[in-house]
Protein backbone atom coordinates (compact mmCIF):
# COMPACT_ATOMS: atom_id res chain seq x y z
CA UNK A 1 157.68 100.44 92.87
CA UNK A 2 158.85 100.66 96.56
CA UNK A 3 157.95 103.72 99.06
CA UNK A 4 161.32 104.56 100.93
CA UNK A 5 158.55 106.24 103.46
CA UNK A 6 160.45 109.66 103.23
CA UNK A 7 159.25 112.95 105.47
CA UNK A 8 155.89 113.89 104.89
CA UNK A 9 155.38 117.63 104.58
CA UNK A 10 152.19 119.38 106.40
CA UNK A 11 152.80 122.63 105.14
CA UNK A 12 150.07 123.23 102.43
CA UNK A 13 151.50 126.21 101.01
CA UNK A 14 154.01 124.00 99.40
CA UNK A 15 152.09 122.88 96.14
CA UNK A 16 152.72 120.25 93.71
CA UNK A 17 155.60 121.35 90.54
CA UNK A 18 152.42 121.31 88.21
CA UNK A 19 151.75 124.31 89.39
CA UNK A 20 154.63 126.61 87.46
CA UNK A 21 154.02 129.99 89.10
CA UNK A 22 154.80 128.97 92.69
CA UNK A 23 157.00 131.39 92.94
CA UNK A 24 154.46 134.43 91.33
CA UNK A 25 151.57 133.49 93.46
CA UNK A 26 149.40 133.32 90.26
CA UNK A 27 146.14 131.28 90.64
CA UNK A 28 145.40 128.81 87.79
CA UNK A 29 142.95 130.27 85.76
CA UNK A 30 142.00 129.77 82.41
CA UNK A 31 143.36 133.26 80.83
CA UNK A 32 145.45 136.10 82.21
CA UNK A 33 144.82 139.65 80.50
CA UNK A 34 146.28 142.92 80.33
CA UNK A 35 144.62 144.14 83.88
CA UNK A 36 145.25 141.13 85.53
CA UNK A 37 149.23 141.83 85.63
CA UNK A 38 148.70 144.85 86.38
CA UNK A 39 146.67 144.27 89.19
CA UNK A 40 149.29 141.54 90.40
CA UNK A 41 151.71 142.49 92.81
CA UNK A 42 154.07 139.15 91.88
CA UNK A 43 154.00 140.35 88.37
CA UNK A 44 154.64 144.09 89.42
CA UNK A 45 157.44 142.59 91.29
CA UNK A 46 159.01 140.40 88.80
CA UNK A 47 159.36 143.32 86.17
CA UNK A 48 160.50 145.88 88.33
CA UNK A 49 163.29 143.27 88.37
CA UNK A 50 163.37 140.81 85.86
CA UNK A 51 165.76 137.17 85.84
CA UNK A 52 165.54 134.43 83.74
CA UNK A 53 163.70 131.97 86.11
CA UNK A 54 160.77 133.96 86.83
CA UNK A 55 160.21 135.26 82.79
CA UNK A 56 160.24 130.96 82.02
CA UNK A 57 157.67 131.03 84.11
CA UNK A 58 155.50 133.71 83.26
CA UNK A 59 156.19 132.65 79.89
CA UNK A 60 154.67 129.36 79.95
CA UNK A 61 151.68 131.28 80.20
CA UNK A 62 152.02 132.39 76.47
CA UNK A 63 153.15 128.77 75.95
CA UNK A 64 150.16 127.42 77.25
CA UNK A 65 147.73 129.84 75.14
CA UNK A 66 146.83 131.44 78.51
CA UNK A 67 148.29 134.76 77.73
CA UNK A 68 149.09 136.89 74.49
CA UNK A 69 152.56 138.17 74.19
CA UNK A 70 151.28 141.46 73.33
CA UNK A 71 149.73 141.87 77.20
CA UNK A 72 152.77 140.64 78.72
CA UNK A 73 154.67 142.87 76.73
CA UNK A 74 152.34 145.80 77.39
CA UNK A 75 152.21 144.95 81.32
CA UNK A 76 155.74 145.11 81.37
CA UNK A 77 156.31 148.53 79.35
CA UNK A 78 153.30 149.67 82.12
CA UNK A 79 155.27 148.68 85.22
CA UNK A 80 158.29 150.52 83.59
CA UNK A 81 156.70 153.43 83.34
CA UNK A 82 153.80 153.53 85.86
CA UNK A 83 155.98 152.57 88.92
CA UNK A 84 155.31 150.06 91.49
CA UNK A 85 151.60 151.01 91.85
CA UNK A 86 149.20 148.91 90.27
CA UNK A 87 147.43 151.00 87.23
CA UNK A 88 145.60 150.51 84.41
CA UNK A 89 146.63 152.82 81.87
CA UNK A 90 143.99 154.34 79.45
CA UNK A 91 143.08 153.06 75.78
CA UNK A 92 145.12 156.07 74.64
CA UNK A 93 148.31 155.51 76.72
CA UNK A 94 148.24 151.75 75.90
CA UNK A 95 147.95 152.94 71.98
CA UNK A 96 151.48 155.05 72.84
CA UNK A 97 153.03 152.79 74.72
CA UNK A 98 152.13 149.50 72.36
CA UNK A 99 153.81 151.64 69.85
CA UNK A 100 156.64 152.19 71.88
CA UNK A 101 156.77 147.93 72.90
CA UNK A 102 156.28 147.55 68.34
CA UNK A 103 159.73 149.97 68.24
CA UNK A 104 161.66 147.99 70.29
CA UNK A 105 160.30 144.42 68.98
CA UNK A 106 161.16 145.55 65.35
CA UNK A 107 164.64 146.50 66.81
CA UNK A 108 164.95 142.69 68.30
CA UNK A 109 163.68 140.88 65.46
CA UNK A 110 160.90 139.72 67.81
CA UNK A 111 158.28 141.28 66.20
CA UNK A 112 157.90 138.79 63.25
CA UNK A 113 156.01 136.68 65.94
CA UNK A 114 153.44 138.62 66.95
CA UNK A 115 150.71 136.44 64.77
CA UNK A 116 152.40 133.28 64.00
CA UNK A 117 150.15 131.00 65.30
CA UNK A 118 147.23 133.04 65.62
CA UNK A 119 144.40 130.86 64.94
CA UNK A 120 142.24 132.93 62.63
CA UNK A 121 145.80 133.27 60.75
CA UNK A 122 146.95 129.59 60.97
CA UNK A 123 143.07 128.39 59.78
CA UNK A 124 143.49 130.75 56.67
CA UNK A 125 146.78 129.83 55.48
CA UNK A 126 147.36 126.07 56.66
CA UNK A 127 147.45 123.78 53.27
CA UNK A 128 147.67 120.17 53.57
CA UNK A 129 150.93 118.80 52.40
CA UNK A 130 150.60 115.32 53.09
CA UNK A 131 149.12 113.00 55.68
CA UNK A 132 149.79 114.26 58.84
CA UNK A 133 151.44 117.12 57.77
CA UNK A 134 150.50 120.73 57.68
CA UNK A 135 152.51 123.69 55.97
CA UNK A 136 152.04 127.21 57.04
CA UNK A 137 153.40 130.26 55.53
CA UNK A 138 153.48 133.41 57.50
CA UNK A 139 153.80 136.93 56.02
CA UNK A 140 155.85 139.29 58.11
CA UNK A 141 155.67 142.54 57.75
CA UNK A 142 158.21 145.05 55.76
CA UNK A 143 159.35 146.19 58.82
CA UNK A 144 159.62 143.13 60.21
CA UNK A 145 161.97 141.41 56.76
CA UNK A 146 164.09 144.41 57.95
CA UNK A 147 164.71 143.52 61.44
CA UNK A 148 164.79 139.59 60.17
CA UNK A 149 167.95 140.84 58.57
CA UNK A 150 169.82 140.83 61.72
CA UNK A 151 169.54 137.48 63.77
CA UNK A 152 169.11 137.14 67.66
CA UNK A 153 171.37 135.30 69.20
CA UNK A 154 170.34 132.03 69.70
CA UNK A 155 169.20 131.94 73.04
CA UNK A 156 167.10 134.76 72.12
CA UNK A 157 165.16 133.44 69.65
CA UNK A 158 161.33 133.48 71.01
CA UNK A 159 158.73 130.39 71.78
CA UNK A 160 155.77 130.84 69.21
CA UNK A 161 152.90 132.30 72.00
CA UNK A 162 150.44 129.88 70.83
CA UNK A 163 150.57 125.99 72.58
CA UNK A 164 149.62 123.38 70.22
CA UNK A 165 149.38 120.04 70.39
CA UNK A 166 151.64 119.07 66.98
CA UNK A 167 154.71 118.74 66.97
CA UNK A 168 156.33 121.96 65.20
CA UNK A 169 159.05 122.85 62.83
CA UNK A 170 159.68 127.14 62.46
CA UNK A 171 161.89 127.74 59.82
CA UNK A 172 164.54 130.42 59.92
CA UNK A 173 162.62 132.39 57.32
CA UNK A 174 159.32 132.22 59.39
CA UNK A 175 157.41 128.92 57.59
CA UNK A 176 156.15 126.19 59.80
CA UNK A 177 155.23 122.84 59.86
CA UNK A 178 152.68 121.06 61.74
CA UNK A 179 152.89 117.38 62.58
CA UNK A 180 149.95 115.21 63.95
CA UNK A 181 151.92 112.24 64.82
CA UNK A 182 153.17 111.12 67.89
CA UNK A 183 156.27 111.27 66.45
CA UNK A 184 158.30 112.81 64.12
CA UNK A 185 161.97 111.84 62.68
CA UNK A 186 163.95 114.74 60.73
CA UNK A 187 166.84 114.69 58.62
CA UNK A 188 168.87 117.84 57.62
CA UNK A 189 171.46 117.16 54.58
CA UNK A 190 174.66 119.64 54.80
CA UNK A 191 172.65 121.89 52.61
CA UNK A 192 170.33 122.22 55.56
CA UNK A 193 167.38 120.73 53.50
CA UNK A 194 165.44 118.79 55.73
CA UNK A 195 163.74 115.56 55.17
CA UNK A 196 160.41 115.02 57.64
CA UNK A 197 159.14 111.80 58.17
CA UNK A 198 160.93 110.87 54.98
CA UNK A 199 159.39 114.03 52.95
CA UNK A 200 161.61 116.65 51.93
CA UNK A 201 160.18 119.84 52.75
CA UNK A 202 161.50 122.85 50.61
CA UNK A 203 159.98 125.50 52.37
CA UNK A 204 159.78 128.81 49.67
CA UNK A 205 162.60 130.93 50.57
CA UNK A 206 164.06 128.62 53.00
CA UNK A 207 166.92 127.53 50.79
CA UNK A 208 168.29 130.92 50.47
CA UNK A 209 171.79 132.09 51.51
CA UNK A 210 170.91 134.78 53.46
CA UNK A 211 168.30 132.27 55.54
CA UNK A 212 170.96 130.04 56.45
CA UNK A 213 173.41 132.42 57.50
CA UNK A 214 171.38 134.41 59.90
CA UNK A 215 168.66 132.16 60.95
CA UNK A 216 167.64 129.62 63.47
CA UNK A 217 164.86 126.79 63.06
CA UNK A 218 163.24 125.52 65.90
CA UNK A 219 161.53 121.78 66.64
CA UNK A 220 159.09 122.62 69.56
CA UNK A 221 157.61 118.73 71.11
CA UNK A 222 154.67 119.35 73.03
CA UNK A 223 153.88 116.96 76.23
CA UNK A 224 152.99 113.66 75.08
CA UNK A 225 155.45 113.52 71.83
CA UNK A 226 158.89 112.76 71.12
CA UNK A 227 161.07 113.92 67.94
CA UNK A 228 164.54 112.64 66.39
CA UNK A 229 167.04 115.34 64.34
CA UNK A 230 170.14 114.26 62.56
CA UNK A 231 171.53 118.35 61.92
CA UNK A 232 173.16 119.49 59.15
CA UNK A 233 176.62 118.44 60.49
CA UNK A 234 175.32 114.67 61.34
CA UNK A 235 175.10 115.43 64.85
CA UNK A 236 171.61 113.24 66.14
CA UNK A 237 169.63 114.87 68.86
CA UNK A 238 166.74 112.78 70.55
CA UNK A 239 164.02 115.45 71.74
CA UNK A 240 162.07 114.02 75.12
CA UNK A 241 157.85 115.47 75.32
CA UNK A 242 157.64 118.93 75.98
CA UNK A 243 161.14 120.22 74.66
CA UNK A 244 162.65 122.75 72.37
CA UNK A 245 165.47 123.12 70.22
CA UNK A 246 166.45 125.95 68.34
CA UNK A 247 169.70 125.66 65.70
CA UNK A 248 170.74 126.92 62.44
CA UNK A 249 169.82 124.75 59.18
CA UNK A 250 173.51 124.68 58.10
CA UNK A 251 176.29 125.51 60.97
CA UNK A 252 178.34 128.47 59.41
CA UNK A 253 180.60 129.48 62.28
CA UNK A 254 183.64 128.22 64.24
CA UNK A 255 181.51 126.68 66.66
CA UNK A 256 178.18 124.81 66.42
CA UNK A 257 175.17 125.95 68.65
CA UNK A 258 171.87 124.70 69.30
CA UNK A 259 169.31 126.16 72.16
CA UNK A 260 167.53 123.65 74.60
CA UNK A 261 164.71 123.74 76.45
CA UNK A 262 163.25 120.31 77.79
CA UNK A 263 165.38 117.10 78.17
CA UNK A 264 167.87 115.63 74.68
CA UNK A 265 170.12 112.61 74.61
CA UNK A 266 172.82 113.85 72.23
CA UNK A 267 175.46 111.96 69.70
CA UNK A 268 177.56 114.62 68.88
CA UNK A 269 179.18 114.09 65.40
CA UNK A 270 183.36 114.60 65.90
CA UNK A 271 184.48 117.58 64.72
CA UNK A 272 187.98 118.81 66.49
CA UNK A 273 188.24 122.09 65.22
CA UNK A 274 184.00 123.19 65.75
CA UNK A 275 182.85 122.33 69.09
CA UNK A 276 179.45 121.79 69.57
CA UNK A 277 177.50 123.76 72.25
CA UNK A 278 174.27 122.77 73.98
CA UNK A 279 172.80 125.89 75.73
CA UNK A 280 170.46 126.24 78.57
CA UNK A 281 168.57 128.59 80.73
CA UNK A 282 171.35 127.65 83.24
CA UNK A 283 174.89 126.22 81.48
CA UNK A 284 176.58 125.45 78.52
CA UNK A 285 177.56 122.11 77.78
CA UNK A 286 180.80 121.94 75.32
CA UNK A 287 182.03 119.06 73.48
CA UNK A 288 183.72 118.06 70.05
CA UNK A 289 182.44 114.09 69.47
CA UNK A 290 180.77 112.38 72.60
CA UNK A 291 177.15 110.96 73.83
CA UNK A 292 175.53 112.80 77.13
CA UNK A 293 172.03 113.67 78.45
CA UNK A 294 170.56 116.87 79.36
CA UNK A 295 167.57 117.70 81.09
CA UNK A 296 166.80 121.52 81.18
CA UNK A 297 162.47 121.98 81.32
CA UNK A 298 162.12 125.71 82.59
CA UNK A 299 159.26 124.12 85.05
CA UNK A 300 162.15 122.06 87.36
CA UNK A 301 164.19 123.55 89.41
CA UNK A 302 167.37 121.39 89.22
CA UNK A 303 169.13 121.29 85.65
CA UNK A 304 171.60 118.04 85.17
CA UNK A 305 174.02 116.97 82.35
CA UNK A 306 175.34 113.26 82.50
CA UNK A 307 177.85 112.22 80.24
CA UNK A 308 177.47 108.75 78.65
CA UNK A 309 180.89 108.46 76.57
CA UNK A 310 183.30 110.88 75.53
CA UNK A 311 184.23 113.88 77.46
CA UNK A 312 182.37 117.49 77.90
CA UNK A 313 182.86 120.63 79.29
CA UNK A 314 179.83 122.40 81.43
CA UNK A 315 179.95 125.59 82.25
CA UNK A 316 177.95 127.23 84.82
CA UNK A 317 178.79 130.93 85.55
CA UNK A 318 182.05 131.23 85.82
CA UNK A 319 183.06 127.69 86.13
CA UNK A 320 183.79 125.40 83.67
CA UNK A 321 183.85 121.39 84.83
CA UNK A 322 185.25 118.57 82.71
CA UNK A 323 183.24 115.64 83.16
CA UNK A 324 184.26 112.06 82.49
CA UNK A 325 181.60 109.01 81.66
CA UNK A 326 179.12 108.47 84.15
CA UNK A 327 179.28 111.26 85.60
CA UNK A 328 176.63 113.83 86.34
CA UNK A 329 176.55 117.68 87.25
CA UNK A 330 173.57 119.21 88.10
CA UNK A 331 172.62 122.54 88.85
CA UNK A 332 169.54 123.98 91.34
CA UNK A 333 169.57 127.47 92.66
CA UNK A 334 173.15 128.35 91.80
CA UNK A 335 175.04 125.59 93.14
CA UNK A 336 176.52 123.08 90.94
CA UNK A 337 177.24 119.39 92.53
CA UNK A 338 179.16 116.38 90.64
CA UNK A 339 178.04 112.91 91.07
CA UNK A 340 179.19 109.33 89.94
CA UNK A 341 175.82 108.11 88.46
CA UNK A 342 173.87 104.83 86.92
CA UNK A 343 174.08 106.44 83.40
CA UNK A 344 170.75 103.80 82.28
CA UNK A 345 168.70 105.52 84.69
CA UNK A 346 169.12 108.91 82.81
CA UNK A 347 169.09 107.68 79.29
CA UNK A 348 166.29 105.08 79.24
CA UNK A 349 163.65 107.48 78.76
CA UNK A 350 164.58 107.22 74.92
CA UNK A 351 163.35 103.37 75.33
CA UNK A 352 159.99 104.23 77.32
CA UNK A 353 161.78 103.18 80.91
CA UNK A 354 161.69 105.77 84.02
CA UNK A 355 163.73 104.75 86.41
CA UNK A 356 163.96 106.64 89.87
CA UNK A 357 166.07 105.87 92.96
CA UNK A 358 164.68 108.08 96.20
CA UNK A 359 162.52 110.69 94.42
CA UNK A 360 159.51 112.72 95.78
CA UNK A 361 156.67 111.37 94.09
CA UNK A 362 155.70 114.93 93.13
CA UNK A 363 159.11 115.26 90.94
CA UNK A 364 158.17 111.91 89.11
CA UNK A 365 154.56 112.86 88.76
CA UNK A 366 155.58 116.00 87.03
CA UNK A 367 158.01 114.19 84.64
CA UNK A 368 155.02 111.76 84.00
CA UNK A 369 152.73 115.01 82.94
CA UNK A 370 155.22 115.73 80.46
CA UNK A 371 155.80 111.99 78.89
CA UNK A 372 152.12 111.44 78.42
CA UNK A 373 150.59 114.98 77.96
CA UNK A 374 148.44 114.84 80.44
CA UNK A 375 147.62 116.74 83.82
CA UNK A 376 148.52 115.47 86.96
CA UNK A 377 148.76 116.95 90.80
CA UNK A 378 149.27 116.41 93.85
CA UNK A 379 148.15 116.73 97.92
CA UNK A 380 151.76 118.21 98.80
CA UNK A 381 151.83 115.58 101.65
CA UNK A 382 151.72 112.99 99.11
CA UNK A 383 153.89 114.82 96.74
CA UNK A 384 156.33 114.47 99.46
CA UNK A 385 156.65 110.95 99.37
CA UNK A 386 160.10 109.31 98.17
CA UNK A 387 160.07 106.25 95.66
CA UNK A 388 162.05 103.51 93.92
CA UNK A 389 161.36 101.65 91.82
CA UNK A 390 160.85 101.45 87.57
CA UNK A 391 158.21 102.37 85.07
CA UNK A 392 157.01 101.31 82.06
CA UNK A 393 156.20 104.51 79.97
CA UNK A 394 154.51 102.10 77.28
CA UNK A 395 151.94 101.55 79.60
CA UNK A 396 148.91 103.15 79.87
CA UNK A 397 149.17 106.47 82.16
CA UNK A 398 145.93 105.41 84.05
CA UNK A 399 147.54 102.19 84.90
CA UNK A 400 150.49 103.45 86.21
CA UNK A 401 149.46 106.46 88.08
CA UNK A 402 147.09 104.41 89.93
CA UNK A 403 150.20 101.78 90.59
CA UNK A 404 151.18 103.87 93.64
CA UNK A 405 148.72 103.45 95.44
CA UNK A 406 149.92 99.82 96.25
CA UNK A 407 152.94 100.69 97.53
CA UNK A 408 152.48 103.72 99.19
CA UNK A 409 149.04 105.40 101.26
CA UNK A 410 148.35 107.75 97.90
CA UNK A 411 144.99 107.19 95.47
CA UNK A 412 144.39 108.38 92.39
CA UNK A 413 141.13 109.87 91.00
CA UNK A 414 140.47 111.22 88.01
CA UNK A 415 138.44 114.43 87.79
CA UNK A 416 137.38 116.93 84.83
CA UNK A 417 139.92 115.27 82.90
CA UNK A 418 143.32 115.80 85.01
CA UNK A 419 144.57 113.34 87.48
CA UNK A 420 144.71 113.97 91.18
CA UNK A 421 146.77 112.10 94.10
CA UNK A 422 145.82 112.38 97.40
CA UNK A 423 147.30 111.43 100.25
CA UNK A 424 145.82 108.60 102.75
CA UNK A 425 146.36 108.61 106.32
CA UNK A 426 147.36 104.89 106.79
């Protein structure tokens, strides 16, 4: 590893991309209720006007168990109808208004997620399948089989708001299943039966017509785990640690879709006349048989695509850009750049390499967090830092967090369980 000795930020306010609510001003407590987003300005803020960027982020709080969907819901109804003013409504408004928030869900097709992965539920209904493999059957409601009639689109499609450490698999007819490995390798046949970890799981109900036609699965790979799909078409999708894909069990339409969240290296299966479409928070990358990389985690701010062979089409807004091999188009805060890259520094993740060429040591730190599963910050001085250099991934994390500090005037300690770097005046 090799310091380049980049600028060195003093500005403190400036923290380390752990931190995911920068922009919201949210401190990092353990939970967040009901009266604590009401009693948040950032919050009152971001619903009185709503984008994508700032719900990922206030999201993540569901993700990370910190918050219940119903509360952010509920906050948000408040705001809508309360004003600017931070309130909290009385037991009998919120029992009207949840009502209200249960309407529209049902309407949505959200509302067959409001327990999922409630614990209680999930420790009640979890049966042991096989080694390393948990099955879970969840019951929706009538009303919600009714709205489960009509499908979201697919980047609609909602993040279970209960973090776990397993690797997941949601069927399209609400089933899950819960891996403990570190690793898991699944296999759909163009029946859209799937094969996990060289099991085939027949999920009751999941074979059915109607299942396949209107729903979407989803493979959710927490930080620290990695998963491998071959889809229903033969399409094979490598999933990087703390990703998400959503897709249909068998591709129906004209074109073939699939939802990402996180980073995938992609072999797209040639198909001329069904194009297959990788969609972000940010762009949609197009292409009919070719190999390319895309890195889309809701908690970075820049979104890339690099194309390894083939051709693809990315489009970003209104633009659409044809891309050739090697090249890379990335995306932060609206503007789009293309770039003639070193394609092996992009794709060796999927071998346990990270390579970086100039990068703040905060950016690789955060990409570290979500390889290993573990919690790492940083002093935003030494955040700043630029580096170059290569990683072995296979290593332990301990080992080579604590290999900056040789190269660079940065130690690391660990404390409570996360990792911290601080910065060293030389």
């Amino acid at each position: 590893m090799k310091n380049n000795g980049g600028d060195v930020s003093t500005n403190r306010k400036k923290a380390c991309p752990f931190n995911v609510f920068n922009k919201y001003g949210m401190e990092n407590k353990k939970t967040y209720t009901l009266t604590d987003l009401l009693e948040d300005e950032d919050f009152i803020a971001f619903a009185n006007r709503p984008e994508p960027e700032g719900e990922a982020k206030w999201r993540q709080l569901i993700g990370a168990g910190k918050m219940s969907e119903k509360d952010f819901r509920l906050a948000m109804f408040c705001v809508s109808k309360f004003g600017n003013a931070p309130r909290n409504p009385t037991d009998d408004e919120l029992s009207g208004m949840w009502a209200g928030v249960q309407k529209k869900i049902r309407m949505s097709r959200a509302a067959r997620w409001r327990s999922i992965f409630v614990a209680t539920s999930v420790a009640a209904a979890c049966v042991a399948v096989a080694a390393g493999l948990v099955f879970i059957r969840l019951q929706p409601s009538d009303s919600d089989r009714e709205a489960m009639l009509m499908p979201p689109k697919i980047t609609e499609v909602p993040l279970p708001p209960t973090a776990s450490e397993d690797i997941r698999i949601v069927f399209a007819d609400n089933n899950c299943i819960a891996l403990k490995e570190k690793t898991a390798r699944i296999l759909y046949n163009d029946q859209g039966v799937a094969e996990i970890n060289s099991q085939t799981i027949v999920p009751a109900g999941e074979q059915s017509e109607s299942s396949k036609e209107t729903g979407y699965n989803q493979v959710i790979v927490p930080a620290g785990r990695h998963s491998f799909l071959e889809l229903s078409d033969g399409t094979r999708i490598w999933l990087n640690a703390s990703s998400r894909l959503v897709y249909p069990p068998v591709f129906k339409t004209s074109a073939r879709e699939v939802y990402l969240e996180g980073e995938a290296y992609v072999e797209v299966n040639s198909d001329k006349n069904r194009p297959f479409v990788v969609k972000t928070g940010m762009m949609e990358v197009t292409a009919t048989g070719t190999t390319f990389n895309v890195a889309a985690y809701t908690d970075e701010e820049v979104q890339w695509v690099v194309l390894v062979a083939g051709a693809v089409s990315v489009q970003t807004g209104s633009t659409a850009t044809l891309l050739s091999p090697s090249q890379m188009l990335s995306l932060s805060g609206g503007a789009a750049s293309l770039n003639t890259v070193n394609v092996e520094k992009y794709i060796s993740w999927r071998d346990g390499i990270y390579i970086y060429s100039n990068e703040k040591l905060a950016r690789i730190l955060n990409r570290l967090s979500h390889y290993y599963g573990i919690a790492v910050s940083c002093e935003p001085k030494a955040g700043e830092l630029l580096f170059t250099g290569k990683l072995d991934m296979k290593n332990d994390p301990e080992r080579v967090l604590n290999g900056f500090s040789k190269t660079a005037p940065v130690k690391c300690k660990q404390e409570n369980g996360a990792y911290i770097i601080y910065y060293i005046n030389p």
